[in-house]
C-alpha atoms as a PDB file:
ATOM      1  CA  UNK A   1       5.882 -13.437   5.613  1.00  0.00           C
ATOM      2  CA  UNK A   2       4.996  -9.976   5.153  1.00  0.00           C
ATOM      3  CA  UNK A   3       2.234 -11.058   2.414  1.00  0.00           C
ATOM      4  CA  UNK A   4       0.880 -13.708   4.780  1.00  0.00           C
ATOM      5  CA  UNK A   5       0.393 -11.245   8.223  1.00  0.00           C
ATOM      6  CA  UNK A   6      -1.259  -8.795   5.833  1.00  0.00           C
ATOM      7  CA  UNK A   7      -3.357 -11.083   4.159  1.00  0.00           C
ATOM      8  CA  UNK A   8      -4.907 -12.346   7.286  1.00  0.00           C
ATOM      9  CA  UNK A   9      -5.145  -8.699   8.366  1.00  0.00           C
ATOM     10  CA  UNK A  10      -7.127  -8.058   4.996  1.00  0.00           C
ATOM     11  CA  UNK A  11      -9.195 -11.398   5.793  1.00  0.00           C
ATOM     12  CA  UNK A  12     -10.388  -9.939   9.304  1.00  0.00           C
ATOM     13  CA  UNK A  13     -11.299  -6.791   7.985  1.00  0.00           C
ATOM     14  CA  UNK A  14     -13.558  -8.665   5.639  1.00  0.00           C
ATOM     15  CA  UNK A  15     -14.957 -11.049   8.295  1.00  0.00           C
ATOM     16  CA  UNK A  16     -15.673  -8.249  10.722  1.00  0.00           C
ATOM     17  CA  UNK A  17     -17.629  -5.509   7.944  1.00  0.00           C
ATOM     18  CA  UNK A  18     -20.480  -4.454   8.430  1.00  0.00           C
ATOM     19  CA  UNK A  19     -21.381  -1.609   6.837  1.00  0.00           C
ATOM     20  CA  UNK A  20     -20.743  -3.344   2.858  1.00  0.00           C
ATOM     21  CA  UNK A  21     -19.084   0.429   2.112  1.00  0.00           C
ATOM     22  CA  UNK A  22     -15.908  -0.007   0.420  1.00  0.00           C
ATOM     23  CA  UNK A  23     -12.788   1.125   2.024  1.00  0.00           C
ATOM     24  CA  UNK A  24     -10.062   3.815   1.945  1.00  0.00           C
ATOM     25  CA  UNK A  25      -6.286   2.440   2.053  1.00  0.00           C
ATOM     26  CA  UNK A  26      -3.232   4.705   1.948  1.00  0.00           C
ATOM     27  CA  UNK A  27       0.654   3.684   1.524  1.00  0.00           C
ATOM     28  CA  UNK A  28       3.203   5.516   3.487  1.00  0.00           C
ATOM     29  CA  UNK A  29       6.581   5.072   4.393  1.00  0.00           C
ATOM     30  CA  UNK A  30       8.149   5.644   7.943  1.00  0.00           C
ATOM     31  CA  UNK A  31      11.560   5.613   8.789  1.00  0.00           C
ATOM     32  CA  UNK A  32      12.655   4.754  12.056  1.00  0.00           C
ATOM     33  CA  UNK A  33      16.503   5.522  13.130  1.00  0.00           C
ATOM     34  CA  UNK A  34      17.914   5.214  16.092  1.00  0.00           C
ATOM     35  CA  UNK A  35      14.350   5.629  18.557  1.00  0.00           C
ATOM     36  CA  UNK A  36      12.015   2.743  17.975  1.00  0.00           C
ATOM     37  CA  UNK A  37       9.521   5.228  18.744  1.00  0.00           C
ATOM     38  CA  UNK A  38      10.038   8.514  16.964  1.00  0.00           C
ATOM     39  CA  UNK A  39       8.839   8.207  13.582  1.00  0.00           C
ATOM     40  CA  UNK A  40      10.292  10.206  10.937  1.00  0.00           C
ATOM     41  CA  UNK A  41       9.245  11.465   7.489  1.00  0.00           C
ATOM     42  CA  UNK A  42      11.129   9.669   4.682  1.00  0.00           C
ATOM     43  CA  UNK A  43      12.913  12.982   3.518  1.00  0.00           C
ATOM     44  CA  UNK A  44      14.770  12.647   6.921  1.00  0.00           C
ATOM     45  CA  UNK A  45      14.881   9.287   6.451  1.00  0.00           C
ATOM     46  CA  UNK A  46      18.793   8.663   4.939  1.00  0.00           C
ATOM     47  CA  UNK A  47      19.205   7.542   0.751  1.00  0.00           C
ATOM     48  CA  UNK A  48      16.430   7.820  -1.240  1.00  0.00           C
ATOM     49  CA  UNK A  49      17.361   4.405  -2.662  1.00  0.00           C
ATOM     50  CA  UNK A  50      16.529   2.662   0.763  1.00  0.00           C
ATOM     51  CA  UNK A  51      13.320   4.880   0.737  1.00  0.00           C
ATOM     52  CA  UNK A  52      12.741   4.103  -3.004  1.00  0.00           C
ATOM     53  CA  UNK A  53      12.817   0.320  -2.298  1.00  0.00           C
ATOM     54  CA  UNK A  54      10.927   0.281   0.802  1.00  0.00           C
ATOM     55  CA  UNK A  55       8.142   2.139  -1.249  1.00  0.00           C
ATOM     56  CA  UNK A  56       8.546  -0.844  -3.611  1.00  0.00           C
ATOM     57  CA  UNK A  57       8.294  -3.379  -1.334  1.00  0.00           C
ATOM     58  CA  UNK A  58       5.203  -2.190   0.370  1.00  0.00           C
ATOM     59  CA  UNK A  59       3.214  -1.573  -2.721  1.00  0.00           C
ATOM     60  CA  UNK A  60       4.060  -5.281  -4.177  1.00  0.00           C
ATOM     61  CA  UNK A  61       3.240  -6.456  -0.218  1.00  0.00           C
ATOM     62  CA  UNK A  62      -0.100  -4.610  -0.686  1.00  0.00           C
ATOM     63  CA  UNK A  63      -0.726  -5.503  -4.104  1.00  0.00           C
ATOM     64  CA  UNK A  64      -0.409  -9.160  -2.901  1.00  0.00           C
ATOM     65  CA  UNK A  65      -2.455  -9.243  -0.507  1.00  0.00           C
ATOM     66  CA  UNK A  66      -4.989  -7.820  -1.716  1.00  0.00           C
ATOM     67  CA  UNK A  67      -5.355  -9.972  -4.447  1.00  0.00           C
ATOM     68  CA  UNK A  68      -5.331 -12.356  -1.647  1.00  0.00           C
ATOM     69  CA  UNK A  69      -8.833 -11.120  -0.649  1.00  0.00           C
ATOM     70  CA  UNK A  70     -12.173  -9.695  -1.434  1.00  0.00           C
ATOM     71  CA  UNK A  71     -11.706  -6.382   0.006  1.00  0.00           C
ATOM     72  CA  UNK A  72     -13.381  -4.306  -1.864  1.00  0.00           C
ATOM     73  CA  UNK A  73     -10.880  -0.442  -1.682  1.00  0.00           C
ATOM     74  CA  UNK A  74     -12.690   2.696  -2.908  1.00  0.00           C
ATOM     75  CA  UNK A  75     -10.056   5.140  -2.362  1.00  0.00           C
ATOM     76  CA  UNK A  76      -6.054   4.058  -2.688  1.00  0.00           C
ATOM     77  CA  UNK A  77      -3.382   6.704  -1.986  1.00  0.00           C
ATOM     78  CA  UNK A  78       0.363   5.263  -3.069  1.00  0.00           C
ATOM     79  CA  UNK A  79       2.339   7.508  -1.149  1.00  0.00           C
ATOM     80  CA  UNK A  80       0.850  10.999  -2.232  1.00  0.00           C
ATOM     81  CA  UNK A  81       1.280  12.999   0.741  1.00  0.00           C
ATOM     82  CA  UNK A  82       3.286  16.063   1.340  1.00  0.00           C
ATOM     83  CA  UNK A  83       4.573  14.558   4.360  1.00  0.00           C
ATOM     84  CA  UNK A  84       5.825  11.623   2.098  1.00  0.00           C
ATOM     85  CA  UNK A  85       8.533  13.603   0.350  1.00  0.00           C
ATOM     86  CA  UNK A  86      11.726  11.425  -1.348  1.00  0.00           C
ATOM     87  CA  UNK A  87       8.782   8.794  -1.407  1.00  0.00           C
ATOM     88  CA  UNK A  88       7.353   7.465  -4.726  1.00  0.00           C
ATOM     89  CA  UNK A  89       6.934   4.518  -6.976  1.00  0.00           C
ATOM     90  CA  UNK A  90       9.245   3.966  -9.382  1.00  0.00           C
ATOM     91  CA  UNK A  91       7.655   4.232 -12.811  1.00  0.00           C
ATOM     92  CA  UNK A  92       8.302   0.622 -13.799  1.00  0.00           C
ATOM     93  CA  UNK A  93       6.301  -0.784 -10.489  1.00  0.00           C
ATOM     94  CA  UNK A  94       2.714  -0.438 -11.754  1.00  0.00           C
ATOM     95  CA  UNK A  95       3.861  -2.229 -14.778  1.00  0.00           C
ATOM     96  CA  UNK A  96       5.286  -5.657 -13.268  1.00  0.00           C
ATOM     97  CA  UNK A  97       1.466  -5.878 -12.017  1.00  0.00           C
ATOM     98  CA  UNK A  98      -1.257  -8.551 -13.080  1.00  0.00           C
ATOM     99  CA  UNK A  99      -4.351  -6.342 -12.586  1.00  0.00           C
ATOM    100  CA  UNK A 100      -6.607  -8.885 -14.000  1.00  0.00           C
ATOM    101  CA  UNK A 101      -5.745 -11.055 -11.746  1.00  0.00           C
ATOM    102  CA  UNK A 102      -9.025 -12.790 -10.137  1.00  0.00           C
ATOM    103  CA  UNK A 103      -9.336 -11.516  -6.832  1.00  0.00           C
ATOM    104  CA  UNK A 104      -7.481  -8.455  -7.361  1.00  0.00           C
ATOM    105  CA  UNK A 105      -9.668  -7.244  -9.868  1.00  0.00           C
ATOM    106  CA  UNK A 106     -12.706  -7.820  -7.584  1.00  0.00           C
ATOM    107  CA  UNK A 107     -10.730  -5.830  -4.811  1.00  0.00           C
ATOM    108  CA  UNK A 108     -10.599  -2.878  -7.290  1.00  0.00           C
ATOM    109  CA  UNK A 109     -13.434  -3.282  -8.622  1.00  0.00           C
ATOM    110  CA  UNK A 110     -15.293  -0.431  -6.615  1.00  0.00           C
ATOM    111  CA  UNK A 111     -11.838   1.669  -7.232  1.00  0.00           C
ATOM    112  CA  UNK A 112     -13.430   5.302  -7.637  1.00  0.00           C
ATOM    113  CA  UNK A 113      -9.769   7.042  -6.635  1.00  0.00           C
ATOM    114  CA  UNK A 114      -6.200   6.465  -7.295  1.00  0.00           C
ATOM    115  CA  UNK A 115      -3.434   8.560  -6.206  1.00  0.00           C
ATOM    116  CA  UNK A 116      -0.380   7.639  -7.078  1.00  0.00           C
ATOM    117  CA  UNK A 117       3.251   9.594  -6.581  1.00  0.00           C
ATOM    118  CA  UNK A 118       5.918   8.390  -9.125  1.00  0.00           C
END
């Protein structure tokens, strides 16, 4: 489900572009506790296994979708932030990844940064 809501997220981005510049995406994790509304930094966030895993998830979710689409990303920060400590990709992650995948590839195609924190 996740996959499919950004996917069609991705797809309206593309449909409503106008300037043909490629885009900047970052990855971050936010933990929310016990307020729906206060957002917290994963080092407050509770076991960096939970944190770990959400990290996970959101890359592959990303990764997904935008292989789903033509968006063409410039600039992709995975979770390298100082506000994003206790937040990283494991080292195997990048590895379970088809980057020649079709669309993907076009999608990073214009890829002139990467910024990853393992």
């Amino acid at each position: 489900m996740d996959v499919s809501l950004l996917s069609e997220a991705f797809s309206s981005i593309v449909a409503n572009w106008k300037t043909g510049k490629p885009l900047s995406l970052s990855l971050e994790v936010v933990v929310y506790r016990q307020d729906a509304e206060q957002r917290l930094p994963p080092l407050a966030g509770g076991s960096w296994r939970f944190i770990w895993q959400s990290a996970a998830d959101i890359f592959h979710t990303t990764i997904r979708s935008l292989a789903a689409n033509n968006l063409p990303i410039e600039k992709l920060n995975i979770f390298n932030d100082r506000q994003l400590q206790r937040c990283s990709l494991a080292c195997n992650e990048l590895g379970s990844i088809y980057f020649e995948h079709k669309r993907l590839a076009i999608s990073l195609s214009t890829l002139k940064s990467l910024s990853v924190s393992y």
